[in-house]
PDB file of N, CA and C in Angstrom:
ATOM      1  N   UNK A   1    -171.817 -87.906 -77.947  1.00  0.00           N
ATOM      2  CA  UNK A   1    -173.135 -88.515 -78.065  1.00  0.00           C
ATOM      3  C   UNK A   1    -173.990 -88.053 -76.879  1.00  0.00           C
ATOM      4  N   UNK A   2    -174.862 -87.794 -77.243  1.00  0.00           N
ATOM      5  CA  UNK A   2    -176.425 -87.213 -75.996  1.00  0.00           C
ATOM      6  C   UNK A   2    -176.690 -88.280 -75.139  1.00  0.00           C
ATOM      7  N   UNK A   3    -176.822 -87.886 -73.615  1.00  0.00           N
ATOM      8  CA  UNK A   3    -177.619 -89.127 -73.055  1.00  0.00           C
ATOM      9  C   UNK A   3    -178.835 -89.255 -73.722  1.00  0.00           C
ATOM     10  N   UNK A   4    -179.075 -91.144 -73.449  1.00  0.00           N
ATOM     11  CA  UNK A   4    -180.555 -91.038 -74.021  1.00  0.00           C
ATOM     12  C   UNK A   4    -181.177 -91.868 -72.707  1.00  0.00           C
ATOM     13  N   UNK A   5    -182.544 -91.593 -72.591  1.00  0.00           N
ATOM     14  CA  UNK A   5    -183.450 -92.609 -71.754  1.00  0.00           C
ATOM     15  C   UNK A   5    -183.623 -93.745 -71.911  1.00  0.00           C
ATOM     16  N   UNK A   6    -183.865 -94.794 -71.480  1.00  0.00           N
ATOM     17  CA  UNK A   6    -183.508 -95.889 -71.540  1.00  0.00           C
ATOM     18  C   UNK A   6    -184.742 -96.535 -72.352  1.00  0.00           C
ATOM     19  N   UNK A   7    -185.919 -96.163 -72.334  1.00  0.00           N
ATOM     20  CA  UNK A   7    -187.069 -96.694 -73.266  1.00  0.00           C
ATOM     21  C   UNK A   7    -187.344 -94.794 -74.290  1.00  0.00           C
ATOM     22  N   UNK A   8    -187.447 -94.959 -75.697  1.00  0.00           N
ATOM     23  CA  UNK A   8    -187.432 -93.777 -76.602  1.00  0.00           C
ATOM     24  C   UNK A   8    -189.314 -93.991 -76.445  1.00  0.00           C
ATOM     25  N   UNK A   9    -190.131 -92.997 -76.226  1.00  0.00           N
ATOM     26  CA  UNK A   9    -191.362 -93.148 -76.451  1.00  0.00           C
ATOM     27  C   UNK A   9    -191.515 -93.253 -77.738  1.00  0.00           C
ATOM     28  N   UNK A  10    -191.288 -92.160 -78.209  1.00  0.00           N
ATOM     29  CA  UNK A  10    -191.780 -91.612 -79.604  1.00  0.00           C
ATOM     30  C   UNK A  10    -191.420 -92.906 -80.724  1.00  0.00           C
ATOM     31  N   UNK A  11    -190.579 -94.108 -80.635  1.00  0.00           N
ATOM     32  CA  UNK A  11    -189.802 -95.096 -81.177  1.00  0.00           C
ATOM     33  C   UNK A  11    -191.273 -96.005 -80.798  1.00  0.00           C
ATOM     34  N   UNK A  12    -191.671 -95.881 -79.494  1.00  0.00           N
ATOM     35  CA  UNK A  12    -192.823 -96.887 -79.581  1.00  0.00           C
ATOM     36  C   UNK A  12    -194.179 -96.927 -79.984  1.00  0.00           C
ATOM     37  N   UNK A  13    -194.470 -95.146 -80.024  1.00  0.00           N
ATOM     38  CA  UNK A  13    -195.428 -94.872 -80.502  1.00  0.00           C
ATOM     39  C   UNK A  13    -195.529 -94.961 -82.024  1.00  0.00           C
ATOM     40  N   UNK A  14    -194.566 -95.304 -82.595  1.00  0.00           N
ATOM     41  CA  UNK A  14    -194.992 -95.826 -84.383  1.00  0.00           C
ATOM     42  C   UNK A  14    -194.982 -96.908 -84.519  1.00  0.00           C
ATOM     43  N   UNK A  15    -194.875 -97.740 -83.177  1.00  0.00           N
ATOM     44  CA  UNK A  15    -194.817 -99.271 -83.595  1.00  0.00           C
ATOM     45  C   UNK A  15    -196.443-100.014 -82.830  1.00  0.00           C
ATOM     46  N   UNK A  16    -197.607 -98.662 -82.051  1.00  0.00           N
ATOM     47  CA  UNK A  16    -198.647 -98.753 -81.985  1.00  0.00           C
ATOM     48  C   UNK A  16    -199.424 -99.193 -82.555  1.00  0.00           C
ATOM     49  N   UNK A  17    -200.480 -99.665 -82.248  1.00  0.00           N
ATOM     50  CA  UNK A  17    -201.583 -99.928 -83.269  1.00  0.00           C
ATOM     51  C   UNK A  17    -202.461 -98.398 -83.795  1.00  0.00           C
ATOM     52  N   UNK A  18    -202.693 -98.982 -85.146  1.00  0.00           N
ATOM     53  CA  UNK A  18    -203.551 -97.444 -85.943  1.00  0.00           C
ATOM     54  C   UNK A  18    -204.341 -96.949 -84.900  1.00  0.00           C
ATOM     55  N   UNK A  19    -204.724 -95.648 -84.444  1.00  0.00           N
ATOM     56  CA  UNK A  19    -205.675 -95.073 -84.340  1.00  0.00           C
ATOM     57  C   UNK A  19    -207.116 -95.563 -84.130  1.00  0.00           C
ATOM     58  N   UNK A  20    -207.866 -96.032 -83.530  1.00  0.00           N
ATOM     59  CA  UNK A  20    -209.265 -96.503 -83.361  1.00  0.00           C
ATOM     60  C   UNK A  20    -209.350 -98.019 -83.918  1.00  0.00           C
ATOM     61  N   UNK A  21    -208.012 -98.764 -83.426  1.00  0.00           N
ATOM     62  CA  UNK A  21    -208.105 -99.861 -83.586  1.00  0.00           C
ATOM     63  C   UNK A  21    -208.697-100.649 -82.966  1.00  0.00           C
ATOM     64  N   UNK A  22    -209.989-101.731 -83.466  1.00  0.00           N
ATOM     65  CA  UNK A  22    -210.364-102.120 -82.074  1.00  0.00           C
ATOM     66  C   UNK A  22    -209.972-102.499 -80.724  1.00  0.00           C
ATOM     67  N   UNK A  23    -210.659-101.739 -79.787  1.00  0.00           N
ATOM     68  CA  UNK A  23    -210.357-102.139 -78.257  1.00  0.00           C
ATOM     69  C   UNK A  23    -208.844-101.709 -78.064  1.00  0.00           C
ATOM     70  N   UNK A  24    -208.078-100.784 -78.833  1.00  0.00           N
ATOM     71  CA  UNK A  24    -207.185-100.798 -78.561  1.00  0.00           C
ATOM     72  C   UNK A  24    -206.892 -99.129 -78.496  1.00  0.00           C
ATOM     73  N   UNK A  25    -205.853 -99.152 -77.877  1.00  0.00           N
ATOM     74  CA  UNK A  25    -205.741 -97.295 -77.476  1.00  0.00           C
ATOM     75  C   UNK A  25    -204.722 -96.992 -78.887  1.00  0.00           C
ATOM     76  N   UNK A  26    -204.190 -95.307 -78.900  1.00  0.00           N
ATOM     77  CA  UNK A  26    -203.336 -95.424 -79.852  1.00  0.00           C
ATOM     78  C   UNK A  26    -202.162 -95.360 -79.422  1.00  0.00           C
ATOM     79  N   UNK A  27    -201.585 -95.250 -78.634  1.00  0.00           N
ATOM     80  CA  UNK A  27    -200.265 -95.489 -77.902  1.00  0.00           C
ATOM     81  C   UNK A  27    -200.174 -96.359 -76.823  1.00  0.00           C
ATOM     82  N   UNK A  28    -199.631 -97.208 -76.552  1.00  0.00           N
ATOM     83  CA  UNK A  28    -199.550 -98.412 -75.166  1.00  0.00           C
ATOM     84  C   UNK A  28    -198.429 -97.960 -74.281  1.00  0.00           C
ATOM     85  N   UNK A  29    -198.391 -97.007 -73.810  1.00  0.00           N
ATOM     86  CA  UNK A  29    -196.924 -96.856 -72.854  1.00  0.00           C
ATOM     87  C   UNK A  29    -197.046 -97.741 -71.296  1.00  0.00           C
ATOM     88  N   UNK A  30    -195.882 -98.636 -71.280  1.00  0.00           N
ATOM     89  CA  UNK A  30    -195.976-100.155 -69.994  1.00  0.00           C
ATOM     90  C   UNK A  30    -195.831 -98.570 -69.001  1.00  0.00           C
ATOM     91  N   UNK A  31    -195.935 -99.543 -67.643  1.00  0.00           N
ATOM     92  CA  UNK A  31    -195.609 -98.985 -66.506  1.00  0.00           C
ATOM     93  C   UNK A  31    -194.209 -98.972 -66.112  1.00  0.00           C
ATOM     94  N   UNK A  32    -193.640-100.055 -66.308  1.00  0.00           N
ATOM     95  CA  UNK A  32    -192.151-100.648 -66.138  1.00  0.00           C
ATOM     96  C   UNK A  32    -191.635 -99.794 -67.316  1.00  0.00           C
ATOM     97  N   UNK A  33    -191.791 -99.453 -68.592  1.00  0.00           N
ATOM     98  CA  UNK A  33    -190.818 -98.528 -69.100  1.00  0.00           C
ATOM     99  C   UNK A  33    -191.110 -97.022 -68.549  1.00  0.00           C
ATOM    100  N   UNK A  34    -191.731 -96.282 -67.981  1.00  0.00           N
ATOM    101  CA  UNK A  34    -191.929 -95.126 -67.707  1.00  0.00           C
ATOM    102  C   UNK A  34    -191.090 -95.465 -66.214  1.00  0.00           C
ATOM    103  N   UNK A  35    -191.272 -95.903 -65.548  1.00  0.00           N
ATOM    104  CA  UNK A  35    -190.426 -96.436 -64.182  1.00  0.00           C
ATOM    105  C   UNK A  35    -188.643 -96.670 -64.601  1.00  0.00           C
ATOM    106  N   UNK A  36    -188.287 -97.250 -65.508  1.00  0.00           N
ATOM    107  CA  UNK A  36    -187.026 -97.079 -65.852  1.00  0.00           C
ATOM    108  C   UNK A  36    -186.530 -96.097 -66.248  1.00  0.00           C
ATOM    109  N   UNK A  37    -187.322 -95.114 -67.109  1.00  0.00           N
ATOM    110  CA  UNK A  37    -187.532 -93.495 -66.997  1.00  0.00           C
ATOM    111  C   UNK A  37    -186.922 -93.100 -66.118  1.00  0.00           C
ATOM    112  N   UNK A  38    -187.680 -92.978 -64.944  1.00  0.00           N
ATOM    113  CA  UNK A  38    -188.041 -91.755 -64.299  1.00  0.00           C
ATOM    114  C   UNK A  38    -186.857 -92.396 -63.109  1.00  0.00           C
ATOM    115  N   UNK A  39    -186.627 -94.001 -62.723  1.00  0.00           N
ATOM    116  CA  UNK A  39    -185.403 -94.102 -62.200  1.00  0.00           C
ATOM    117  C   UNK A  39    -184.109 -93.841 -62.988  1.00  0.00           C
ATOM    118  N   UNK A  40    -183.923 -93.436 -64.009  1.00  0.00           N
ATOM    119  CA  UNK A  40    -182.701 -93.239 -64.930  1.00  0.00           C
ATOM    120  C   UNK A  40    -182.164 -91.442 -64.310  1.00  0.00           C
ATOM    121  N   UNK A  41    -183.454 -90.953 -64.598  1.00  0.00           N
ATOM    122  CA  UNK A  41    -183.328 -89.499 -64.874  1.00  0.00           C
ATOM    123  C   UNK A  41    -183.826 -89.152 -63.129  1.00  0.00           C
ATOM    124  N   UNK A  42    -183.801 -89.610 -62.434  1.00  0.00           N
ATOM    125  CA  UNK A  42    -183.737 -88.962 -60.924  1.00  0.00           C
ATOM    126  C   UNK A  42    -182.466 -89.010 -60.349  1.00  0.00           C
ATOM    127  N   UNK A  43    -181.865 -88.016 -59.704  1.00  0.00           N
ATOM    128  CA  UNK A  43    -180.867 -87.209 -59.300  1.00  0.00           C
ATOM    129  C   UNK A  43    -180.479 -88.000 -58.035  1.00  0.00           C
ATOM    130  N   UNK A  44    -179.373 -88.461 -57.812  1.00  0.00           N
ATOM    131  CA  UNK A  44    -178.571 -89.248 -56.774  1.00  0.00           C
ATOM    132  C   UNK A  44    -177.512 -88.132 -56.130  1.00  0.00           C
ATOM    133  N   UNK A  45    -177.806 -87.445 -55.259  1.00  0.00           N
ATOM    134  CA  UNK A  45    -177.071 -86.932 -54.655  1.00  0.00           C
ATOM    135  C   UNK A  45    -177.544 -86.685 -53.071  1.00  0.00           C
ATOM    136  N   UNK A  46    -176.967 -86.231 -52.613  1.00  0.00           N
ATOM    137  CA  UNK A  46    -176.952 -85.824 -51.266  1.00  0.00           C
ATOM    138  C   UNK A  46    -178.147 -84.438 -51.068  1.00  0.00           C
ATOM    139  N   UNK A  47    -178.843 -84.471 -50.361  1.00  0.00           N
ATOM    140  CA  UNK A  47    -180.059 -83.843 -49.533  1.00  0.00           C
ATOM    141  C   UNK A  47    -179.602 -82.541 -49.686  1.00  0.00           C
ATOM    142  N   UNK A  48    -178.463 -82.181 -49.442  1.00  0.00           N
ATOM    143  CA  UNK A  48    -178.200 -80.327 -48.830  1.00  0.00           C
ATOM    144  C   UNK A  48    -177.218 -80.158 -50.379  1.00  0.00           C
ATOM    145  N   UNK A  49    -177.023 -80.969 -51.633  1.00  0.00           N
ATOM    146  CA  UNK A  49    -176.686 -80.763 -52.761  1.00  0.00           C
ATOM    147  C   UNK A  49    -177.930 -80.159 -53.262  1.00  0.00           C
ATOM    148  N   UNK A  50    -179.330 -80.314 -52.888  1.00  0.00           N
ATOM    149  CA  UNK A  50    -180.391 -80.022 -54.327  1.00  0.00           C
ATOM    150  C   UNK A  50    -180.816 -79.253 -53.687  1.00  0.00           C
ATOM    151  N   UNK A  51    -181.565 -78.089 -54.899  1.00  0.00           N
ATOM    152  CA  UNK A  51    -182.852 -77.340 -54.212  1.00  0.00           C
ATOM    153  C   UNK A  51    -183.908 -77.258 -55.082  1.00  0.00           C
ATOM    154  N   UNK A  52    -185.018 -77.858 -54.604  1.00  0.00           N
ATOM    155  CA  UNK A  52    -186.503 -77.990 -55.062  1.00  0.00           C
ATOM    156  C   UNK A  52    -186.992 -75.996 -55.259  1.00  0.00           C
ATOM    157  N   UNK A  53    -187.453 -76.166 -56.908  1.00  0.00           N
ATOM    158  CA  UNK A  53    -187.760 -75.210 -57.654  1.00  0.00           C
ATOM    159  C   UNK A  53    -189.448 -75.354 -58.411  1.00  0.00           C
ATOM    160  N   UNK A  54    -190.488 -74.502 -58.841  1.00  0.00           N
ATOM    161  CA  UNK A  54    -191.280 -74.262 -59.124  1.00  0.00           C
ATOM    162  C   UNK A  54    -191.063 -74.484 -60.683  1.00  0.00           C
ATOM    163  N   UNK A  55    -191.729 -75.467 -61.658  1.00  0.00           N
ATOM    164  CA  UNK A  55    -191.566 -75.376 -62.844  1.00  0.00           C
ATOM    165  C   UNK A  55    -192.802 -75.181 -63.681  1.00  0.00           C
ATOM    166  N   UNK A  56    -192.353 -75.331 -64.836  1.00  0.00           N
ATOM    167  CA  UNK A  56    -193.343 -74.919 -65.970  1.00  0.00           C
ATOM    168  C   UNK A  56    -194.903 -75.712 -65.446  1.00  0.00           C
ATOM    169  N   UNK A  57    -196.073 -75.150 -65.533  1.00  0.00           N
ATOM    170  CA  UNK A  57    -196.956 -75.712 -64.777  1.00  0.00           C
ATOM    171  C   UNK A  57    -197.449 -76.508 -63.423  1.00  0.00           C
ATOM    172  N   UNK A  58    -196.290 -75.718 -62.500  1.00  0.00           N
ATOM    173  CA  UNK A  58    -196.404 -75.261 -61.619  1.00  0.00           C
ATOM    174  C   UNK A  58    -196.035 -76.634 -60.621  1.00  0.00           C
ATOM    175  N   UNK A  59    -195.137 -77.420 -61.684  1.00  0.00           N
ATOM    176  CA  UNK A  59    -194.778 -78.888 -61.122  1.00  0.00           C
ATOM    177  C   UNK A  59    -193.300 -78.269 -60.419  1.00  0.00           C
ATOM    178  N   UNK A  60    -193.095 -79.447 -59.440  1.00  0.00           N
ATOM    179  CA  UNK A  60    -191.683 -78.965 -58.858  1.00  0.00           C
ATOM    180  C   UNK A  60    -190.620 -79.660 -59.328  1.00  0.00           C
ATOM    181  N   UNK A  61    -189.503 -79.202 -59.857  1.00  0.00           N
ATOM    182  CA  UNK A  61    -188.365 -79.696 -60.231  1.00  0.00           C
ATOM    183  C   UNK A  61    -187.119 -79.681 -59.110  1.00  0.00           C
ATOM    184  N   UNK A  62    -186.082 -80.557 -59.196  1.00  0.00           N
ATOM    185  CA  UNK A  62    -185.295 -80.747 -58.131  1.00  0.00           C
ATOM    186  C   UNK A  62    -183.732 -80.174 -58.954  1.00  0.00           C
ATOM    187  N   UNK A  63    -182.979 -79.292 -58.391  1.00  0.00           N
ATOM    188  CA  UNK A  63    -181.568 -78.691 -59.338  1.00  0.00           C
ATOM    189  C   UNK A  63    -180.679 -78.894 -58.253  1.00  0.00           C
ATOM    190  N   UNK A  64    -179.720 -79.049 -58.790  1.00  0.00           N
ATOM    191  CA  UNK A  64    -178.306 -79.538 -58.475  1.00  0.00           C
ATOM    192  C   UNK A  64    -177.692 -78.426 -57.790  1.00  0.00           C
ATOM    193  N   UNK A  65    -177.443 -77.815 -56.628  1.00  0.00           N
ATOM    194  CA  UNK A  65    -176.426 -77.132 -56.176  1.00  0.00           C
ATOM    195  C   UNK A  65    -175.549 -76.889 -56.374  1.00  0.00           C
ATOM    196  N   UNK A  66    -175.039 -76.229 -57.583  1.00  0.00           N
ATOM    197  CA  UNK A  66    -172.955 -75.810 -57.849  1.00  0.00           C
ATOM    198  C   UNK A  66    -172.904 -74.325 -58.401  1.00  0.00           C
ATOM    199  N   UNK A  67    -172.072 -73.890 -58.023  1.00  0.00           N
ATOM    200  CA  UNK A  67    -171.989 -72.771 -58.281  1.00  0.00           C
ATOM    201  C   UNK A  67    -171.557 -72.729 -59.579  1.00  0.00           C
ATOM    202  N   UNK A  68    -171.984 -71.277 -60.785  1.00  0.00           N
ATOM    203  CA  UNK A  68    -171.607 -71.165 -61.430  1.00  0.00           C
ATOM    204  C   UNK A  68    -170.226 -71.649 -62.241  1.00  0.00           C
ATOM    205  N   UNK A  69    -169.930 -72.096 -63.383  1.00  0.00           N
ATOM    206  CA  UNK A  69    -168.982 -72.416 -63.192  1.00  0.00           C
ATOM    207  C   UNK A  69    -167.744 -71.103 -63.963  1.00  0.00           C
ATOM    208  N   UNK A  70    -166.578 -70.760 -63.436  1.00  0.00           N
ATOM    209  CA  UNK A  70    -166.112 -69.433 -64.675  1.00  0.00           C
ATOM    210  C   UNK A  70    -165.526 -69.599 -65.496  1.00  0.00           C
ATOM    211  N   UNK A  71    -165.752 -68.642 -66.365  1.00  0.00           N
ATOM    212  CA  UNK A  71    -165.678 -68.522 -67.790  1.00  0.00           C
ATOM    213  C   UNK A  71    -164.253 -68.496 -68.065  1.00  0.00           C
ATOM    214  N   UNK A  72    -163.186 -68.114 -67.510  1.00  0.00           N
ATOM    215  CA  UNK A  72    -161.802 -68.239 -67.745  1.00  0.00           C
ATOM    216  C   UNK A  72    -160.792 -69.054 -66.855  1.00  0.00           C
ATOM    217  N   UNK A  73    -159.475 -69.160 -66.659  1.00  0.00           N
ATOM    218  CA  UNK A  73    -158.955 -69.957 -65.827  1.00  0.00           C
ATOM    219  C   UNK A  73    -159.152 -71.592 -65.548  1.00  0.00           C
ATOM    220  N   UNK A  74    -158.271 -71.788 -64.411  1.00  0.00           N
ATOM    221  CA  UNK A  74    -158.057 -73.208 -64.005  1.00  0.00           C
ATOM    222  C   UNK A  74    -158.639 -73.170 -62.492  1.00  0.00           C
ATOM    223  N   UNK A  75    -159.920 -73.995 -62.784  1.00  0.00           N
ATOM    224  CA  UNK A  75    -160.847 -74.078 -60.948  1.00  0.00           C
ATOM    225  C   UNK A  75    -160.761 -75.353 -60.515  1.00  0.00           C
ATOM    226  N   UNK A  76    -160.632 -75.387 -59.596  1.00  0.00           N
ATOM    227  CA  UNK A  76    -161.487 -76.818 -59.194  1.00  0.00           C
ATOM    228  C   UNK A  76    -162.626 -76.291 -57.971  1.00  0.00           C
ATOM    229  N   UNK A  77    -163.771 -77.435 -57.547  1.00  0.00           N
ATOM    230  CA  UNK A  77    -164.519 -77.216 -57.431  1.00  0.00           C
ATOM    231  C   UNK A  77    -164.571 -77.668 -55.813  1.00  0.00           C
ATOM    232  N   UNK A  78    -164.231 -76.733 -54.533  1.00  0.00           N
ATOM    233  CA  UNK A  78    -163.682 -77.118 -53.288  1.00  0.00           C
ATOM    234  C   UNK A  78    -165.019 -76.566 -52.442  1.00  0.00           C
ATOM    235  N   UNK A  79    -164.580 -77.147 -51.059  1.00  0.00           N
ATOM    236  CA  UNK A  79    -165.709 -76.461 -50.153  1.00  0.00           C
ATOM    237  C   UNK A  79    -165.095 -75.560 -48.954  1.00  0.00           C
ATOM    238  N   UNK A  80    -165.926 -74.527 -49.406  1.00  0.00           N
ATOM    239  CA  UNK A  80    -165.002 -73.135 -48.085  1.00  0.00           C
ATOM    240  C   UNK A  80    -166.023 -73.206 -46.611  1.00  0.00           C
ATOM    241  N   UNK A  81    -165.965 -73.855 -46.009  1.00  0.00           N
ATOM    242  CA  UNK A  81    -166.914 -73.099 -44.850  1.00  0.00           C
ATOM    243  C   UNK A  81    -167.618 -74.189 -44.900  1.00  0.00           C
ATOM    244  N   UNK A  82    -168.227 -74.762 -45.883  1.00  0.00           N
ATOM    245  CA  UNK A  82    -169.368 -75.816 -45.864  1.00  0.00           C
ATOM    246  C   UNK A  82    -170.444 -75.483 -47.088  1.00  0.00           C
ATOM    247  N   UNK A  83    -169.568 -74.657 -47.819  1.00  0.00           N
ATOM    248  CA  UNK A  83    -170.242 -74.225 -49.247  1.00  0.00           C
ATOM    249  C   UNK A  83    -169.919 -74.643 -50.427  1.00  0.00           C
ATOM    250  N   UNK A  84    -169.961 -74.992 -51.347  1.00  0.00           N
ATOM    251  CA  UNK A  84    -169.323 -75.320 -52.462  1.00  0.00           C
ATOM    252  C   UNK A  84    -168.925 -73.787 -53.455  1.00  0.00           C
ATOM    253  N   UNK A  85    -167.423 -73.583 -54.050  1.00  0.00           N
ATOM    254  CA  UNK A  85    -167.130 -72.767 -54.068  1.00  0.00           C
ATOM    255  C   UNK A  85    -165.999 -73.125 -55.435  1.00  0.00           C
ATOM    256  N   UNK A  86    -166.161 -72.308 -56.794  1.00  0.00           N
ATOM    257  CA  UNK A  86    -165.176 -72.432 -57.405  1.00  0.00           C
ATOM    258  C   UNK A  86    -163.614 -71.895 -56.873  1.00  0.00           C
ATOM    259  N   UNK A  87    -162.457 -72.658 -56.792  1.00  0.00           N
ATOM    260  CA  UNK A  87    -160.887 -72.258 -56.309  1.00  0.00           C
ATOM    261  C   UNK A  87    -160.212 -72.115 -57.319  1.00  0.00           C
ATOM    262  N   UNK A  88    -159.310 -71.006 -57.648  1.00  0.00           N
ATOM    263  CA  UNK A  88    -158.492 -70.870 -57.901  1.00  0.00           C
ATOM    264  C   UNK A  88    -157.458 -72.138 -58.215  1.00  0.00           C
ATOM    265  N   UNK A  89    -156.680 -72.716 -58.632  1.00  0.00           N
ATOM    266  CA  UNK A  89    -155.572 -73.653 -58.542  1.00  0.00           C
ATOM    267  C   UNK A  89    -154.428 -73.212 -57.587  1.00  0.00           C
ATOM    268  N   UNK A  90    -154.007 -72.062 -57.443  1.00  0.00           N
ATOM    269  CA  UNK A  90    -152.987 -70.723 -56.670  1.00  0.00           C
ATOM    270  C   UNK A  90    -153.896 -71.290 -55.579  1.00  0.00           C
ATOM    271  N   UNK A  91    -155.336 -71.650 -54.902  1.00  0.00           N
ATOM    272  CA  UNK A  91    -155.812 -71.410 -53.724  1.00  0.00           C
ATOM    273  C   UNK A  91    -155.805 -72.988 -53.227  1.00  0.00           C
ATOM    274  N   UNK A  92    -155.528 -73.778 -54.094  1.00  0.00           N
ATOM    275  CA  UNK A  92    -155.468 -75.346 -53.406  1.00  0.00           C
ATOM    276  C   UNK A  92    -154.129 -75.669 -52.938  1.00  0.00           C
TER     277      UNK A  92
END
């Protein structure tokens, strides 16, 4: 099963009022569900884990530090030096 966000917009936007309803907008999105959002889907890790990247319209996105992971074998995921580094199983 997919993670999901904790409020579905698109679920609330059909339960809106019509289109040019009086005094009323056509979608109502709260503040408190966009806030449970955006605390759901923000990244809990450690400072020297992430690195801040340039995204689609020129917003900045925050990515997770791990190295690739490989395509064959048995790794686990150790630190050499102070790097994070796929190991061998033979190397633990």
């Amino acid at each position: 099963m997919p993670w999901q966000l904790p409020v579905n917009f698109s679920d609330q936007a059909g339960k809106s009022p019509a289109k040019g309803a009086k005094n009323q907008p056509p979608t109502v999105i709260k503040a408190s569900d966009l806030m449970k959002n955006f605390s759901y889907a923000a990244l809990d890790a450690d400072d020297s884990l992430i690195t801040t990247e340039t995204a689609a319209g020129g917003h900045q996105k925050r990515k997770l530090k791990i190295p690739v992971v490989p395509s064959g074998g048995t790794f686990v995921l150790g630190a050499v030096d102070g790097a994070l580094k796929w190991l061998t199983t033979e190397e633990c």
